[in-house]
PDB file of N, CA and C in Angstrom:
ATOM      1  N   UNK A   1      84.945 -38.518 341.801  1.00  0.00           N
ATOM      2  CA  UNK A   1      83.945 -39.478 342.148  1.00  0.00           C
ATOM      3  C   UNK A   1      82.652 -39.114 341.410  1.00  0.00           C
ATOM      4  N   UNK A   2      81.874 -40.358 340.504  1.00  0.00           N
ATOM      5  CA  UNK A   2      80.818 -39.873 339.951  1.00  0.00           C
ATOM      6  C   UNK A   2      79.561 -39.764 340.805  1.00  0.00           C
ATOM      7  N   UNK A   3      78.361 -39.463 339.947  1.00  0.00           N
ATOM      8  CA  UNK A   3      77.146 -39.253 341.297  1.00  0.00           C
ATOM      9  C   UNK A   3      76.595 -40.463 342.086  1.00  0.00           C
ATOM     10  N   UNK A   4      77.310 -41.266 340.865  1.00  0.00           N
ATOM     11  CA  UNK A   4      76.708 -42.673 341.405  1.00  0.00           C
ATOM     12  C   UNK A   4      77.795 -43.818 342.282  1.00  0.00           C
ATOM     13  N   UNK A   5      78.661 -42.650 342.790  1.00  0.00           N
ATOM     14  CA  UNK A   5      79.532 -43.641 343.415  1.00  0.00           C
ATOM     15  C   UNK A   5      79.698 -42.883 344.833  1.00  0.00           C
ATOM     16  N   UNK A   6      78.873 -41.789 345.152  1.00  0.00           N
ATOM     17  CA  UNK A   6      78.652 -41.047 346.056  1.00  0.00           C
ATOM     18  C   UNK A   6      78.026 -41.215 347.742  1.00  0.00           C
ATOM     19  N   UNK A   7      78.718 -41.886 348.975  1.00  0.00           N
ATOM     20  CA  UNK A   7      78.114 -42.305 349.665  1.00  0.00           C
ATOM     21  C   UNK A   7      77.474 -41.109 350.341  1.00  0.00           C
ATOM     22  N   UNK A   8      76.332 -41.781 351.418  1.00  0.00           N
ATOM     23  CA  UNK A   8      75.885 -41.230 352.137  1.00  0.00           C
ATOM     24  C   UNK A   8      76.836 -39.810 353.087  1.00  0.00           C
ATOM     25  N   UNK A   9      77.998 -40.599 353.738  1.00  0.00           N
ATOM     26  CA  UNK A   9      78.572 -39.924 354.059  1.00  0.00           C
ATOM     27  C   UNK A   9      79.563 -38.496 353.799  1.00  0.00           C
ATOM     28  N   UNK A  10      79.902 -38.359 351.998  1.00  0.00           N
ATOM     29  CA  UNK A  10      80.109 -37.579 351.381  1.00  0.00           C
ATOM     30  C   UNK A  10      78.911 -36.715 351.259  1.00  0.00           C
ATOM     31  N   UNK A  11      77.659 -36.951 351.440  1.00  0.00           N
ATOM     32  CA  UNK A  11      76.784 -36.412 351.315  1.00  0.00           C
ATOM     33  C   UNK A  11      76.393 -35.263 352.298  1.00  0.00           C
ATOM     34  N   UNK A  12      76.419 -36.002 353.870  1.00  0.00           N
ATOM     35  CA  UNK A  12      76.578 -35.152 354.760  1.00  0.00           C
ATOM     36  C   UNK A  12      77.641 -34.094 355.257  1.00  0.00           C
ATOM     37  N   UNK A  13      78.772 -34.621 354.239  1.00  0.00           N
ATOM     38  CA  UNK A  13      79.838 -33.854 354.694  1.00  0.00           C
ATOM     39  C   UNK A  13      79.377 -32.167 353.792  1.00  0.00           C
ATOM     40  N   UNK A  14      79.012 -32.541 352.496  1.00  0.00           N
ATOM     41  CA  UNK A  14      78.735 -31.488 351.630  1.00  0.00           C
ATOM     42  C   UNK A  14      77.652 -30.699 352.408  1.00  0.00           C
ATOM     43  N   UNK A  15      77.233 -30.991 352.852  1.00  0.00           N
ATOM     44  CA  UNK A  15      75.878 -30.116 353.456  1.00  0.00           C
ATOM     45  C   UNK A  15      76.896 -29.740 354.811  1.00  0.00           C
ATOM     46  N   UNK A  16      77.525 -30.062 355.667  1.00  0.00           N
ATOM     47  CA  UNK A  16      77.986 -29.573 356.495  1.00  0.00           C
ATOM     48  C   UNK A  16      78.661 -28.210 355.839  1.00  0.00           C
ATOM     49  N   UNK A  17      79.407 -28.760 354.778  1.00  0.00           N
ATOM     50  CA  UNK A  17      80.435 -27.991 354.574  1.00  0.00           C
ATOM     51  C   UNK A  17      79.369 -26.824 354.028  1.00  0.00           C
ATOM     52  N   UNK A  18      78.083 -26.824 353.326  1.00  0.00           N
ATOM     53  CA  UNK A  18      77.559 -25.333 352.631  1.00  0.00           C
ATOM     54  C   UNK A  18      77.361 -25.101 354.439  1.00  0.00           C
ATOM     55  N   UNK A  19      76.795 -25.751 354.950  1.00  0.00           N
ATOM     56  CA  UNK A  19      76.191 -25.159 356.559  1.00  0.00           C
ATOM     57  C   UNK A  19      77.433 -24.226 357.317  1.00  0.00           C
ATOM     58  N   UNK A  20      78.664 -24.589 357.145  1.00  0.00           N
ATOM     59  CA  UNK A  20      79.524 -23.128 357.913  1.00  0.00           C
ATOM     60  C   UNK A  20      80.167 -22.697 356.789  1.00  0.00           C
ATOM     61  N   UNK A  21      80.030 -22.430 355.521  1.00  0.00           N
ATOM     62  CA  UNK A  21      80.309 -21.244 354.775  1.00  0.00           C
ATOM     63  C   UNK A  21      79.443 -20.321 354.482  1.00  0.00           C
ATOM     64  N   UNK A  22      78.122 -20.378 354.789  1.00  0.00           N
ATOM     65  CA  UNK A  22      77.325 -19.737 354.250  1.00  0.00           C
ATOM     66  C   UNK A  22      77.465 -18.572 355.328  1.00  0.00           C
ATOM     67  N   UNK A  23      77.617 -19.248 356.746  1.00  0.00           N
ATOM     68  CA  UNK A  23      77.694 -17.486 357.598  1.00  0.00           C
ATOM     69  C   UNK A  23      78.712 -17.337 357.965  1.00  0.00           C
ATOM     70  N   UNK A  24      79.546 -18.319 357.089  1.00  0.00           N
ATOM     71  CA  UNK A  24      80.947 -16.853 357.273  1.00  0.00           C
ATOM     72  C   UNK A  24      80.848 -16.781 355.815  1.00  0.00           C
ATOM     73  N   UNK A  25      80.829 -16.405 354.701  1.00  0.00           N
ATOM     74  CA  UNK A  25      80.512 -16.042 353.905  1.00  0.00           C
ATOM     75  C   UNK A  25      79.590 -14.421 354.345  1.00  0.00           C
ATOM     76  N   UNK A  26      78.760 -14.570 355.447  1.00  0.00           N
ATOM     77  CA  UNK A  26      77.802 -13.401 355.760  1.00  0.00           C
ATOM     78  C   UNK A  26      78.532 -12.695 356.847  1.00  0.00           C
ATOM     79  N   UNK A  27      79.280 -13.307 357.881  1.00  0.00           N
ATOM     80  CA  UNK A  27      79.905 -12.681 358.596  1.00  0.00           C
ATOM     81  C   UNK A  27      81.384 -11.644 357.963  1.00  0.00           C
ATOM     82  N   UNK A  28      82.177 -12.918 356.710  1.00  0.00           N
ATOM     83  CA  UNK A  28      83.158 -12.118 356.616  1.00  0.00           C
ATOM     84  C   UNK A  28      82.829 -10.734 355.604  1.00  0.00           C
ATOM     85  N   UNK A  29      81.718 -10.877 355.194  1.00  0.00           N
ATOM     86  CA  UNK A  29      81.389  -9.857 354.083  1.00  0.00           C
ATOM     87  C   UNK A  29      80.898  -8.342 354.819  1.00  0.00           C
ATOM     88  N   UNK A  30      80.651  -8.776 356.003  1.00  0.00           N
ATOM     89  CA  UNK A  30      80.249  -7.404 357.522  1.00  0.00           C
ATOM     90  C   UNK A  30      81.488  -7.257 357.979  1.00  0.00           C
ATOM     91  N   UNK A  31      81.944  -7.919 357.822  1.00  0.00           N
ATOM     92  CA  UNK A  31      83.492  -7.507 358.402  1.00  0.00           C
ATOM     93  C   UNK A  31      84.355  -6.871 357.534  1.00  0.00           C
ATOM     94  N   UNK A  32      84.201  -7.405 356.205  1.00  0.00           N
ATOM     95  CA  UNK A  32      85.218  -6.279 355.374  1.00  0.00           C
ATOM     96  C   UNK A  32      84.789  -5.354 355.256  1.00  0.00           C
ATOM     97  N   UNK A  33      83.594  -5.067 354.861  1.00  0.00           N
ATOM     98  CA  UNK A  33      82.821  -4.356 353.849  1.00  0.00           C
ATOM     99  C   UNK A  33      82.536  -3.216 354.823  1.00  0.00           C
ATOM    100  N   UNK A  34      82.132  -3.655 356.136  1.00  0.00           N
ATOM    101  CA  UNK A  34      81.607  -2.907 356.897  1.00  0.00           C
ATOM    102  C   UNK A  34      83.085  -2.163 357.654  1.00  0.00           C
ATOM    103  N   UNK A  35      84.373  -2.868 357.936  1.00  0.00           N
ATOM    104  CA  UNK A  35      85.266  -2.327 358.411  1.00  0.00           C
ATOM    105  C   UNK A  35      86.112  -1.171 357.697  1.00  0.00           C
ATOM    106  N   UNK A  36      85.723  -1.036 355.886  1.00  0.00           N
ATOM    107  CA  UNK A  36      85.966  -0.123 355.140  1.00  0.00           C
ATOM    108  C   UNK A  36      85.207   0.733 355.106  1.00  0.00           C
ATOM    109  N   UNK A  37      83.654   0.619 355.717  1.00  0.00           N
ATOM    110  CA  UNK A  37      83.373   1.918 355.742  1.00  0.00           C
ATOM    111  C   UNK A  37      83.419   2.530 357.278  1.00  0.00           C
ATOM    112  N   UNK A  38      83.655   1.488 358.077  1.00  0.00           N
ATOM    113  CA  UNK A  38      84.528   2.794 359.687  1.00  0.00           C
ATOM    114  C   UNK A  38      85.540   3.100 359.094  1.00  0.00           C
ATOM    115  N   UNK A  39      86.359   2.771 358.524  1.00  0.00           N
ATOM    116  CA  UNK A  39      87.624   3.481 357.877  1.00  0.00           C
ATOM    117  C   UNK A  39      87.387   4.434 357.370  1.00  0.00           C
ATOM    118  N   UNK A  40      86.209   4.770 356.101  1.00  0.00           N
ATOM    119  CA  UNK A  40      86.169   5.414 355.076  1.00  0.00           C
ATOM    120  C   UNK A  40      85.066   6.847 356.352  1.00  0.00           C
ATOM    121  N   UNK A  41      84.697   6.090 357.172  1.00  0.00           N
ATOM    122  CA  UNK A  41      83.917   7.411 358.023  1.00  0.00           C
ATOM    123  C   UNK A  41      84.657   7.590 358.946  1.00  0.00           C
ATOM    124  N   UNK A  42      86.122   6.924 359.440  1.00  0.00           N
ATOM    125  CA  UNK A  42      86.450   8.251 360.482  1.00  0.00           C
ATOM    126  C   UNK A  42      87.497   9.268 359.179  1.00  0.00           C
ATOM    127  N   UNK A  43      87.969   8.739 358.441  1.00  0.00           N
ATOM    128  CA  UNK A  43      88.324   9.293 357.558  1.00  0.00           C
ATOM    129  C   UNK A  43      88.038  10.525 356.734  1.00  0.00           C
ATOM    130  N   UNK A  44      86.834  10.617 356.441  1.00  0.00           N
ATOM    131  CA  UNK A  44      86.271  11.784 355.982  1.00  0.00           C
ATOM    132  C   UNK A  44      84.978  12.236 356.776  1.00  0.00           C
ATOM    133  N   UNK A  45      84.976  11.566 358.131  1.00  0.00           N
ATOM    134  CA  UNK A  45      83.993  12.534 359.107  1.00  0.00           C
ATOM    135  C   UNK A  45      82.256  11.926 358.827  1.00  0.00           C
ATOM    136  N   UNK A  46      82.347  11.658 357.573  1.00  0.00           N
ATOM    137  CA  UNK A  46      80.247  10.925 357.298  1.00  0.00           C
ATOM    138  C   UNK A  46      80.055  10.027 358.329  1.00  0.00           C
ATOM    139  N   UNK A  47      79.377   9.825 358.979  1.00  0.00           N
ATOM    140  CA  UNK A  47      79.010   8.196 359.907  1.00  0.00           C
ATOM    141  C   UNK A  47      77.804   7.737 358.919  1.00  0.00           C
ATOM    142  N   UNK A  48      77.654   8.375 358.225  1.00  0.00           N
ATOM    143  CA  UNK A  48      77.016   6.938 357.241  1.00  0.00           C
ATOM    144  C   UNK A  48      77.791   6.103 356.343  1.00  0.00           C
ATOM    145  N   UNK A  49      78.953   6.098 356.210  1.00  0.00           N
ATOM    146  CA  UNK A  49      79.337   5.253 355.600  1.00  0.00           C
ATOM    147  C   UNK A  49      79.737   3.616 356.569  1.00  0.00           C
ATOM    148  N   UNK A  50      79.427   3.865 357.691  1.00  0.00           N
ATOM    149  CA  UNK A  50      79.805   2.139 358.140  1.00  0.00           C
ATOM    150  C   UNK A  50      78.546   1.179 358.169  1.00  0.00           C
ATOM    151  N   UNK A  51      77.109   1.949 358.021  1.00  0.00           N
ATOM    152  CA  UNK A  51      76.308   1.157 357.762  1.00  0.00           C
ATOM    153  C   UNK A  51      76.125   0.949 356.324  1.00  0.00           C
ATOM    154  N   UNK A  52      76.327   1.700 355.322  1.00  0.00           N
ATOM    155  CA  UNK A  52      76.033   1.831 354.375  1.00  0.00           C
ATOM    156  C   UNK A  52      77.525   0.406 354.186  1.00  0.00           C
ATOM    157  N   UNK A  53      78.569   0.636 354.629  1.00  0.00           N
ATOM    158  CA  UNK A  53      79.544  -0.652 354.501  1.00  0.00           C
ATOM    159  C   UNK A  53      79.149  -2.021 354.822  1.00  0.00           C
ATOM    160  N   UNK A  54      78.395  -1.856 355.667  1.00  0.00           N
ATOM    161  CA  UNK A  54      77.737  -3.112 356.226  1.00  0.00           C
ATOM    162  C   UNK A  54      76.736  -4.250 354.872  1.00  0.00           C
ATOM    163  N   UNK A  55      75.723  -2.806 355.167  1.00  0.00           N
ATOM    164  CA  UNK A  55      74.972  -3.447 353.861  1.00  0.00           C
ATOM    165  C   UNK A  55      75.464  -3.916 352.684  1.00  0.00           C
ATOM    166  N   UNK A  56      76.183  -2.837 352.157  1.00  0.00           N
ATOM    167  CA  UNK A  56      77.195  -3.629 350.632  1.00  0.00           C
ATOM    168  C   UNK A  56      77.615  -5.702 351.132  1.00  0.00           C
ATOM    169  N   UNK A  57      78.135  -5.315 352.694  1.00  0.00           N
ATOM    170  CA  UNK A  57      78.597  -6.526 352.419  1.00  0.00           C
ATOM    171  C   UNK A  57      77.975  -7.829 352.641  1.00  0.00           C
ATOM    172  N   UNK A  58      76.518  -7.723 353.326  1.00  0.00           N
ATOM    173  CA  UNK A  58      75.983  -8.927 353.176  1.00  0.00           C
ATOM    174  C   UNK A  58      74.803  -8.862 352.339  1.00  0.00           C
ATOM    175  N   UNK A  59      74.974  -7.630 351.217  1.00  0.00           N
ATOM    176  CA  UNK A  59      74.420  -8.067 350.051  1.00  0.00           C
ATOM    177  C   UNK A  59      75.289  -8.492 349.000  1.00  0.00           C
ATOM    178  N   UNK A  60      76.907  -8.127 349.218  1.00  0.00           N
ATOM    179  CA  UNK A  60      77.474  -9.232 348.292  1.00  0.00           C
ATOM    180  C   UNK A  60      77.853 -10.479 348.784  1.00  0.00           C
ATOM    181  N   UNK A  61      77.759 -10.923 350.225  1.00  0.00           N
ATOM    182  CA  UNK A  61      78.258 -12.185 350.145  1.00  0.00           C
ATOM    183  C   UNK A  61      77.044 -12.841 349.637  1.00  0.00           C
ATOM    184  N   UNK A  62      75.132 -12.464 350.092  1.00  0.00           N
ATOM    185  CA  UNK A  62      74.156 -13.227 349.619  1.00  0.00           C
ATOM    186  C   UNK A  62      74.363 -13.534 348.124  1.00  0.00           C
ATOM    187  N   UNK A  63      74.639 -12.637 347.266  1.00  0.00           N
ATOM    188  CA  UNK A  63      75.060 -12.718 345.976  1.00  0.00           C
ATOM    189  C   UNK A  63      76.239 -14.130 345.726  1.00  0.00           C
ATOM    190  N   UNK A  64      77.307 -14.061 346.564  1.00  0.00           N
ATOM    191  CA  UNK A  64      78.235 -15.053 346.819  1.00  0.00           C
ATOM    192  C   UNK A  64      77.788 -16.448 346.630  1.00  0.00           C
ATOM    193  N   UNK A  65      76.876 -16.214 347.856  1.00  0.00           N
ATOM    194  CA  UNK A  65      76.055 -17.412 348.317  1.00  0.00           C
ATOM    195  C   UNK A  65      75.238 -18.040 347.284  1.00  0.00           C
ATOM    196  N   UNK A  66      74.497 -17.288 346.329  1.00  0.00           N
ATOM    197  CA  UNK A  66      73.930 -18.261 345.225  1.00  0.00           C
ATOM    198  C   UNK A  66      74.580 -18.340 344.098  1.00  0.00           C
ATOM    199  N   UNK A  67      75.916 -17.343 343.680  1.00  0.00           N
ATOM    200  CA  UNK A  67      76.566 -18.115 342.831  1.00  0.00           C
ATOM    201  C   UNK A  67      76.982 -19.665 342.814  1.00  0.00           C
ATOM    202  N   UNK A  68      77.353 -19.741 344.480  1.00  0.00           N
ATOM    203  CA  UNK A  68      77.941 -20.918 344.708  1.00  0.00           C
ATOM    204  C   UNK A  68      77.110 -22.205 344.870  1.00  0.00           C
ATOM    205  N   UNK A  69      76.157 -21.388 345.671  1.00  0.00           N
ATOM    206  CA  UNK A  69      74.914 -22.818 345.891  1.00  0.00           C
ATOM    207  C   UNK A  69      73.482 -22.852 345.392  1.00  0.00           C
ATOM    208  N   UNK A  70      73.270 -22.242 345.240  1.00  0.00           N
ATOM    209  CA  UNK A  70      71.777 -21.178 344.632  1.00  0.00           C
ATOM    210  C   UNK A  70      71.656 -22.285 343.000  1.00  0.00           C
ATOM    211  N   UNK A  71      72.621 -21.856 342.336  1.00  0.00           N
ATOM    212  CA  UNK A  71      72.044 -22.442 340.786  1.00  0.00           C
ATOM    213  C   UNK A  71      72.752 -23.774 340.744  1.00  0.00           C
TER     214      UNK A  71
END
């Protein structure tokens, strides 16, 4: 469909649709990211690695996030 054949309603759907990927996009990226590093800290004993997992991952899904919608 071109831009100019684009209703209203496709319109809202697209914005719905960035509106629940964007936090699971942020949620699932705390969930992996962060569940590899409780892994990686009961594993070798550090407890810094599940925050330090955390962070990786909702600084790569933000990264995610403007590949996809950002530019």
């Amino acid at each position: 469909m071109s831009e100019k054949e684009r209703s209203p309603e496709q319109d809202g759907r697209d914005f719905a649709n960035a509106a629940w990927s964007i936090p699971s996009y942020l949620i699932s990226g705390m969930i992996i990211w962060g569940g590899s590093g409780w892994l990686l800290s009961r594993w070798s004993g550090v407890h810094a690695f599940f925050p330090i997992g955390i962070i990786i991952g909702v600084v790569l899904a933000i990264y995610l996030v403007y590949l996809k919608y950002g530019r």
